[in-house]
Protein backbone atom coordinates (compact mmCIF):
# COMPACT_ATOMS: atom_id res chain seq x y z
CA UNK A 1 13.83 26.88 -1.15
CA UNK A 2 12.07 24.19 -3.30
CA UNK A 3 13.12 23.35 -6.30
CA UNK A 4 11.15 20.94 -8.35
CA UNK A 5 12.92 18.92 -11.14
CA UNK A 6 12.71 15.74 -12.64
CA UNK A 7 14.84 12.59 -10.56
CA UNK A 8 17.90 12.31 -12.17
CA UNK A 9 19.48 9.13 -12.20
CA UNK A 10 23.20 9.79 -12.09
CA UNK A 11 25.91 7.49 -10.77
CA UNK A 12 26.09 9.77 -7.71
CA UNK A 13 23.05 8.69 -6.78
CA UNK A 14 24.50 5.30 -6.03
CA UNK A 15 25.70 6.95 -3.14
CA UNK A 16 22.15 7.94 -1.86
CA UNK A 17 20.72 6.25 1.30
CA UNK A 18 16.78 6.47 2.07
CA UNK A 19 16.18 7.56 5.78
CA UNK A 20 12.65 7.62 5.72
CA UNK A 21 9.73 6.57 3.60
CA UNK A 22 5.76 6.91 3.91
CA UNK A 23 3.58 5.62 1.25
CA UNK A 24 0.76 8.31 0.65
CA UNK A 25 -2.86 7.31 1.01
CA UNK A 26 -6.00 9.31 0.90
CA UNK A 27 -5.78 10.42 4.19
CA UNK A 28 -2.57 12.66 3.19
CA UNK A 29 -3.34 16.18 0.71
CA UNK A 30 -2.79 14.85 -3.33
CA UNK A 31 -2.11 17.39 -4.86
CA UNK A 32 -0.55 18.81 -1.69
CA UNK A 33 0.39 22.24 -0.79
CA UNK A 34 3.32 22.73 -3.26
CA UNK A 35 2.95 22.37 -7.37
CA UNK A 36 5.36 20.46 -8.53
CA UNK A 37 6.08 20.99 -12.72
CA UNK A 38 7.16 18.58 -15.06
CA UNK A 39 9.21 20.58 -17.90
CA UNK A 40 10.60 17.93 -20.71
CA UNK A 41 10.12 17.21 -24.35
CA UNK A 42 6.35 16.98 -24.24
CA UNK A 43 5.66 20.54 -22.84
CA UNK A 44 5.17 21.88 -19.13
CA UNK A 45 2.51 19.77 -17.16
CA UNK A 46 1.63 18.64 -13.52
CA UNK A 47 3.80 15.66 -12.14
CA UNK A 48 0.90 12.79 -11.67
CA UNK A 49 -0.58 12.05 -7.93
CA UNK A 50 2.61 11.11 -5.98
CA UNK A 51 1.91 7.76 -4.02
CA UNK A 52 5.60 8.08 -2.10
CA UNK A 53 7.82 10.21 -0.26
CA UNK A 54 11.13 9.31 0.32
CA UNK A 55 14.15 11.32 2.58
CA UNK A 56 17.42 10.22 1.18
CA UNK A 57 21.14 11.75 1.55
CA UNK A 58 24.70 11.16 0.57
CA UNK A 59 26.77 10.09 3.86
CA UNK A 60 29.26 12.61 4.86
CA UNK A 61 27.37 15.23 3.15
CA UNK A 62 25.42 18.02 4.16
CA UNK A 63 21.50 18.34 3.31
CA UNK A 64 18.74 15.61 2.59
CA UNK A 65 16.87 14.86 -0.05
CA UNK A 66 12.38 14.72 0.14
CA UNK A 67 12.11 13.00 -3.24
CA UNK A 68 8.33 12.22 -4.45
CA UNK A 69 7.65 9.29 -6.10
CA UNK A 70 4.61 9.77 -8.87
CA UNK A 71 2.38 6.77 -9.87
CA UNK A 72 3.48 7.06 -13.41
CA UNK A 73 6.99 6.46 -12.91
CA UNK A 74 7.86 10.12 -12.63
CA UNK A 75 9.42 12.35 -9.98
CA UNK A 76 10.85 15.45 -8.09
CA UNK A 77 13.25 16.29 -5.31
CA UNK A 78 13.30 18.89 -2.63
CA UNK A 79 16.59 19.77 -0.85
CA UNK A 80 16.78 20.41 2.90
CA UNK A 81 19.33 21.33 5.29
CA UNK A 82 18.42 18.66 7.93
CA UNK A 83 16.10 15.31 8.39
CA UNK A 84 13.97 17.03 10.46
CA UNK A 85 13.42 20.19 8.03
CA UNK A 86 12.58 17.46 5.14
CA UNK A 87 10.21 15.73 7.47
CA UNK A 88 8.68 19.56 8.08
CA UNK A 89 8.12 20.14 4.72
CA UNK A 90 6.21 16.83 3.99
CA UNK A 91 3.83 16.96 7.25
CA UNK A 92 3.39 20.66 5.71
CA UNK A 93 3.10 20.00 2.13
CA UNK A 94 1.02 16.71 2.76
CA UNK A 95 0.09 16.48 5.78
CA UNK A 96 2.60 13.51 6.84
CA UNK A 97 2.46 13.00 10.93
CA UNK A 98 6.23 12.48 12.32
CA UNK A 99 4.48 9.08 13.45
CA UNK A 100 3.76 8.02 9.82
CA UNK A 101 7.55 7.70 8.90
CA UNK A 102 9.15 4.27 8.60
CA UNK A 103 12.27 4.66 9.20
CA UNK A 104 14.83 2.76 6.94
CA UNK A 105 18.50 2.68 5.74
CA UNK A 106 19.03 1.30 2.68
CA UNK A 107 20.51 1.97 -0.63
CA UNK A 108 17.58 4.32 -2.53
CA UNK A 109 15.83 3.40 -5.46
CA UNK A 110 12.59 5.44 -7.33
């Protein structure tokens, strides 16, 4: 199930570890497949063009993490039971190849 929301930047999330990062070009679908909404004090709008997708989980947890990285600063989160099913969804929702991934570990940042 997706769940769009804004990033939250919580102390837990000092715990998060990026997996996996692609930088989206035009190549990849902008908007993609999915609308993402942006609820907060100024209304209900579209999150701006994301430019990043990043898979990041807690160690010794279950589930990862596909958060999208907008080019104003903003951003969402999708939650997914495995790295592969959070790879899925972003070679679904934006046309990411497996090949594209970088694969990383280190502590996330947005």
């Amino acid at each position: 199930m997706l769940i769009p929301r804004k990033i939250d930047h919580s102390p837990e999330m000092e715990n998060f570890i990026a997996v996996r990062k692609v930088q989206l070009t035009n190549r990849h679908l902008n908007p993609g497949r999915t609308t993402h909404t942006l609820v907060d004090s100024q209304g209900r709008r579209p999150f701006a063009p994301f430019k990043e997708l990043v898979i990041a989980h807690t160690p010794g947890t279950v589930g990862y993490y596909l958060m999208h990285h907008s080019i104003d600063g903003t951003g969402t989160d999708t939650w997914h039971e495995s790295l592969e099913d959070a790879m899925h969804q972003g070679e679904w929702e934006f046309e990411v190849k497996p090949s594209e991934w970088v694969e990383v570990n280190e502590p996330y940042s947005s």
